[in-house]
C-alpha atoms as a PDB file:
ATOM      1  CA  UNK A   1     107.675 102.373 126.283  1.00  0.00           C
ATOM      2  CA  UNK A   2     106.757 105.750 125.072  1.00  0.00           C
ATOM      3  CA  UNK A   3     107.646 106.947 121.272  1.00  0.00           C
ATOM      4  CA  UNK A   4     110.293 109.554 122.793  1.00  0.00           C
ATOM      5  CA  UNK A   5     112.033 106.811 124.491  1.00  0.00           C
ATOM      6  CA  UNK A   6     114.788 104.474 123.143  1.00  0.00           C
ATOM      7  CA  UNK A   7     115.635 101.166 124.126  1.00  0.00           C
ATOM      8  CA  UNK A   8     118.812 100.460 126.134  1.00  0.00           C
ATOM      9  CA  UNK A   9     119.566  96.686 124.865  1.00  0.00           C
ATOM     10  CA  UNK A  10     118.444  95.253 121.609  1.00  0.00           C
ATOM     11  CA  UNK A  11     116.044  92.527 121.188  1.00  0.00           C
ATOM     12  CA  UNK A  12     117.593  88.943 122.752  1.00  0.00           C
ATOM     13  CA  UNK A  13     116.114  87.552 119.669  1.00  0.00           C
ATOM     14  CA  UNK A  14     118.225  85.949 116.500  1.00  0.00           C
ATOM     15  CA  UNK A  15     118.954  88.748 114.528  1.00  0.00           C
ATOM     16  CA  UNK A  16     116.877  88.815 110.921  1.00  0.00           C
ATOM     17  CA  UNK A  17     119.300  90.209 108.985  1.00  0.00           C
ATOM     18  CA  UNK A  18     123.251  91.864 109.525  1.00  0.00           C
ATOM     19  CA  UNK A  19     124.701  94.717 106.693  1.00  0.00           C
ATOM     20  CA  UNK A  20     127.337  97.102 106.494  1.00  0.00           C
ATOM     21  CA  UNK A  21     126.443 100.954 105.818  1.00  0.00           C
ATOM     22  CA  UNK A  22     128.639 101.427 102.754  1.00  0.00           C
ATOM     23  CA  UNK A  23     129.752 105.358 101.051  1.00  0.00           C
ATOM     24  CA  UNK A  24     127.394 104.175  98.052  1.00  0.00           C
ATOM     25  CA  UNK A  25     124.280 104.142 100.872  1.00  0.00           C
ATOM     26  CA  UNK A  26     124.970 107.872 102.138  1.00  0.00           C
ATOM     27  CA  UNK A  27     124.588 111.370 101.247  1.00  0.00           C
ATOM     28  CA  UNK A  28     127.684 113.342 100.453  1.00  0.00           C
ATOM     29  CA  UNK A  29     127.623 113.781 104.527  1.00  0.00           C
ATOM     30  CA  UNK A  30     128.261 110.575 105.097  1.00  0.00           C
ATOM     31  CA  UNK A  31     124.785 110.052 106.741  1.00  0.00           C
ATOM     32  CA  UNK A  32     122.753 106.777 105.607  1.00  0.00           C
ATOM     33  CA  UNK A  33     119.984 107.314 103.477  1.00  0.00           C
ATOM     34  CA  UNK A  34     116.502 106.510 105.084  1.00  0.00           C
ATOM     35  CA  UNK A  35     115.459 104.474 101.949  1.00  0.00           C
ATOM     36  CA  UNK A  36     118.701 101.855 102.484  1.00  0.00           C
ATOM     37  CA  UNK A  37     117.646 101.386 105.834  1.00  0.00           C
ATOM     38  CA  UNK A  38     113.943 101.568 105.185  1.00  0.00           C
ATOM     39  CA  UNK A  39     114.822  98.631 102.260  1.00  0.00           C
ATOM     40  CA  UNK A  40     116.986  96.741 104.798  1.00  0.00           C
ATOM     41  CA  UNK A  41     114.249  96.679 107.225  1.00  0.00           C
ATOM     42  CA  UNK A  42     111.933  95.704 104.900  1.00  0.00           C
ATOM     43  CA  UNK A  43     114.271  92.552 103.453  1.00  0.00           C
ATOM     44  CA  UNK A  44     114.292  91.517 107.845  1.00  0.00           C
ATOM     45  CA  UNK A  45     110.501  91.653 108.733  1.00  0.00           C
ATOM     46  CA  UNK A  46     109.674  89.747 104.906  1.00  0.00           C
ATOM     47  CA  UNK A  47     112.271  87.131 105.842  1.00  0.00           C
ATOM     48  CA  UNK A  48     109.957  86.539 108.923  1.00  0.00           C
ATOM     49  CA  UNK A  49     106.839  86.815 107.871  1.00  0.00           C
ATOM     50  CA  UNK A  50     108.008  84.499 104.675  1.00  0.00           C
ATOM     51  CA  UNK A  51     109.242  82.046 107.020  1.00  0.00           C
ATOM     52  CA  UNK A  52     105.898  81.947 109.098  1.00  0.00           C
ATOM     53  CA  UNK A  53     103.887  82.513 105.925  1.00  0.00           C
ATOM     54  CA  UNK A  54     105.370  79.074 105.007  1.00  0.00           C
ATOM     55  CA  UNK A  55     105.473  80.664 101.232  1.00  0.00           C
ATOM     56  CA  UNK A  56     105.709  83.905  99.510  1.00  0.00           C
ATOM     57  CA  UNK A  57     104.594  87.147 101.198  1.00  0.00           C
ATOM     58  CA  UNK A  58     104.555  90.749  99.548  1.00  0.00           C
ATOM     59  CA  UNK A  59     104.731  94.419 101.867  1.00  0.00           C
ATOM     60  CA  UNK A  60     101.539  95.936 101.782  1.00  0.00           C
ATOM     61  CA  UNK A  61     102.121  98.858 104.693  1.00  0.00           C
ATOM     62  CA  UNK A  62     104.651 100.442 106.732  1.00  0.00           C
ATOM     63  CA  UNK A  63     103.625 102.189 109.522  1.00  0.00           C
ATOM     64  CA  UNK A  64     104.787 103.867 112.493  1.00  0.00           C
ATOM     65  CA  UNK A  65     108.276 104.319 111.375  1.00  0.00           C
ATOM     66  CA  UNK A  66     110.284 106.395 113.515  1.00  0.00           C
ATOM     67  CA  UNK A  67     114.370 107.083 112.493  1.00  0.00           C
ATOM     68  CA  UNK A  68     115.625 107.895 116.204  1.00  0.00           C
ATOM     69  CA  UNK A  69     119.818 108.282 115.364  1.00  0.00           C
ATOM     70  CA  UNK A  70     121.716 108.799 112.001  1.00  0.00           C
ATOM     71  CA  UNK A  71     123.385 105.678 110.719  1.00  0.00           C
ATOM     72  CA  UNK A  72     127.065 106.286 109.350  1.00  0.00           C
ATOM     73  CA  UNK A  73     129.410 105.214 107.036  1.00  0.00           C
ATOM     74  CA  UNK A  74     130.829 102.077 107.889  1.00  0.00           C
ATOM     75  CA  UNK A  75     128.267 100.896 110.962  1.00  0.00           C
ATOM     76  CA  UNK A  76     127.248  97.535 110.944  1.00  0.00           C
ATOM     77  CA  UNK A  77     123.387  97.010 110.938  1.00  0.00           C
ATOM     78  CA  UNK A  78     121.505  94.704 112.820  1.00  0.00           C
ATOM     79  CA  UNK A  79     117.741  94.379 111.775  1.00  0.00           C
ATOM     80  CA  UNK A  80     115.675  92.710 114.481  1.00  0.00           C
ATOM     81  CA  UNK A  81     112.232  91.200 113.374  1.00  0.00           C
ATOM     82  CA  UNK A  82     109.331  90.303 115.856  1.00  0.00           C
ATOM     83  CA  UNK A  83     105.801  88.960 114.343  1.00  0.00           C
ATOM     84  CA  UNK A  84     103.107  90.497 116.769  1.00  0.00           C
ATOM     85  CA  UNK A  85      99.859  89.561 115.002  1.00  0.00           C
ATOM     86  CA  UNK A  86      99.034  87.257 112.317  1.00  0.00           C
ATOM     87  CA  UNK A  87      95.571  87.680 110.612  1.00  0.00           C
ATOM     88  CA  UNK A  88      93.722  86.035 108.142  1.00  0.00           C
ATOM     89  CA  UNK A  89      96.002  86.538 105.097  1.00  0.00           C
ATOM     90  CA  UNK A  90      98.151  89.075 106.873  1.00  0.00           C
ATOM     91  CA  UNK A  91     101.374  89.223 109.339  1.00  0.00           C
ATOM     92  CA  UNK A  92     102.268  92.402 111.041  1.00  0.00           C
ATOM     93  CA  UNK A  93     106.133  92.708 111.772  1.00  0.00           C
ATOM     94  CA  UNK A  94     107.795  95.009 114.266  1.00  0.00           C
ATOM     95  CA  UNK A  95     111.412  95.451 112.790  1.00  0.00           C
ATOM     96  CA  UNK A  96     114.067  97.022 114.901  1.00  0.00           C
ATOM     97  CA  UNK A  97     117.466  98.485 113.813  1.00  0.00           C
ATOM     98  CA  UNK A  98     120.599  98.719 115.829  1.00  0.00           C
ATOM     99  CA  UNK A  99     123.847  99.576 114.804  1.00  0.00           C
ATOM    100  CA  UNK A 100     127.528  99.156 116.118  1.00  0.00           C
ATOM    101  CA  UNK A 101     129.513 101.872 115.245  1.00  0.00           C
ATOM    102  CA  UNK A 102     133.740 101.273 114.580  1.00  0.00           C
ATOM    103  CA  UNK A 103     135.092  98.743 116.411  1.00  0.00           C
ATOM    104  CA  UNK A 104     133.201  99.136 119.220  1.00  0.00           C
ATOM    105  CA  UNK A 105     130.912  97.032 120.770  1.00  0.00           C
ATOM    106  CA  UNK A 106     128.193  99.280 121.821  1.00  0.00           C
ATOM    107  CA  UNK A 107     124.547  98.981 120.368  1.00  0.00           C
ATOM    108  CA  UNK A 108     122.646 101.776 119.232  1.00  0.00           C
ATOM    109  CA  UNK A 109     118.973 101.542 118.678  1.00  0.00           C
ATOM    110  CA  UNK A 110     118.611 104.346 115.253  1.00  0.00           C
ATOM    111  CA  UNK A 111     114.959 103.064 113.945  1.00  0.00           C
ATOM    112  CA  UNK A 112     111.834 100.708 114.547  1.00  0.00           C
ATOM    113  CA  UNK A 113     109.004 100.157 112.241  1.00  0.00           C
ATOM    114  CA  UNK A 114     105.693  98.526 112.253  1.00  0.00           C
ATOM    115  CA  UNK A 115     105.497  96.123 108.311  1.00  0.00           C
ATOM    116  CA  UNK A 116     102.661  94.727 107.604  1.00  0.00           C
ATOM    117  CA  UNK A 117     102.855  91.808 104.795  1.00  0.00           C
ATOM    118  CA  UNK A 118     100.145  89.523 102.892  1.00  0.00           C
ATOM    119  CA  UNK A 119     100.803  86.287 102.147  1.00  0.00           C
ATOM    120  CA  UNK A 120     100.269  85.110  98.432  1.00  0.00           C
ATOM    121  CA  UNK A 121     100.007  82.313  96.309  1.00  0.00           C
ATOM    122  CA  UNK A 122     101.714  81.228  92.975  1.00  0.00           C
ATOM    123  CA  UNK A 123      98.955  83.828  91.154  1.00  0.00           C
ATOM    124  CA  UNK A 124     100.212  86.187  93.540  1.00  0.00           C
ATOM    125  CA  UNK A 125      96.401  86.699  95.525  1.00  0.00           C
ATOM    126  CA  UNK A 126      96.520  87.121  99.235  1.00  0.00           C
ATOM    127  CA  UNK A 127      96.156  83.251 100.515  1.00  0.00           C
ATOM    128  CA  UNK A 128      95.588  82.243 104.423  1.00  0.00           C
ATOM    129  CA  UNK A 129      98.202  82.072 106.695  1.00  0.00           C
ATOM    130  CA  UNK A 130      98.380  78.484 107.723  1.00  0.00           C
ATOM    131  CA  UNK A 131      98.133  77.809 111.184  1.00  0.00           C
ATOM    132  CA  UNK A 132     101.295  77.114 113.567  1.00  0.00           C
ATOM    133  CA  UNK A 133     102.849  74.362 113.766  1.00  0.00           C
END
């Protein structure tokens, strides 16, 4: 898929993390800040990489983050997380967000981002992965 493109149908994964957009999240337009949504996404892909991590992990880069749709007021937020590499020390997340707006039922891809996280020990130093299983 190219970067102009958007997806038609969200991931068929279990969704990493569900919010509502609340007034307290937008600008006096009524438009979702990029930070709440940049911090939601961020709370999704550490929840996975935590869980695969098998222990603590901390953000260390966000990259490729593209904001494709406004969110509103009132949308309900659906933050999909996929790993798609795991290094040394490292886990690389691709977290999409898709939103259903009202009462509808439609979903709208609005943003994807590539977070990278470290996992770390008790004296919070990057520490291996540990392997699958």
């Amino acid at each position: 898929m190219h970067a102009s493109e958007t997806p038609e149908q969200p991931p068929q994964a279990e969704p990493a993390l569900r919010a509502i957009a609340m007034p307290a999240d937008a600008n006096p337009h009524g438009d979702i800040f990029g930070g709440w949504l940049l911090s939601e996404m961020d709370l999704a892909g550490g929840t996975a990489a935590t869980r695969r991590a098998k222990g603590r992990t901390a953000t260390v880069a966000i990259t490729a983050m593209t904001f494709r749709r406004p969110v509103f007021i009132g949308d309900e937020v659906t933050c999909y997380a996929e790993i798609i590499k795991v290094g040394t020390t490292s886990i690389t997340v691709k977290v999409e967000s898709w939103v259903r707006r009202g009462t509808g039922e439609e979903q709208i891809a609005v943003t994807e981002g590539i977070f990278t996280y470290v996992a770390v020990g008790e004296d919070r130093r990057p520490r291996p992965v540990p392997a699958e299983g």
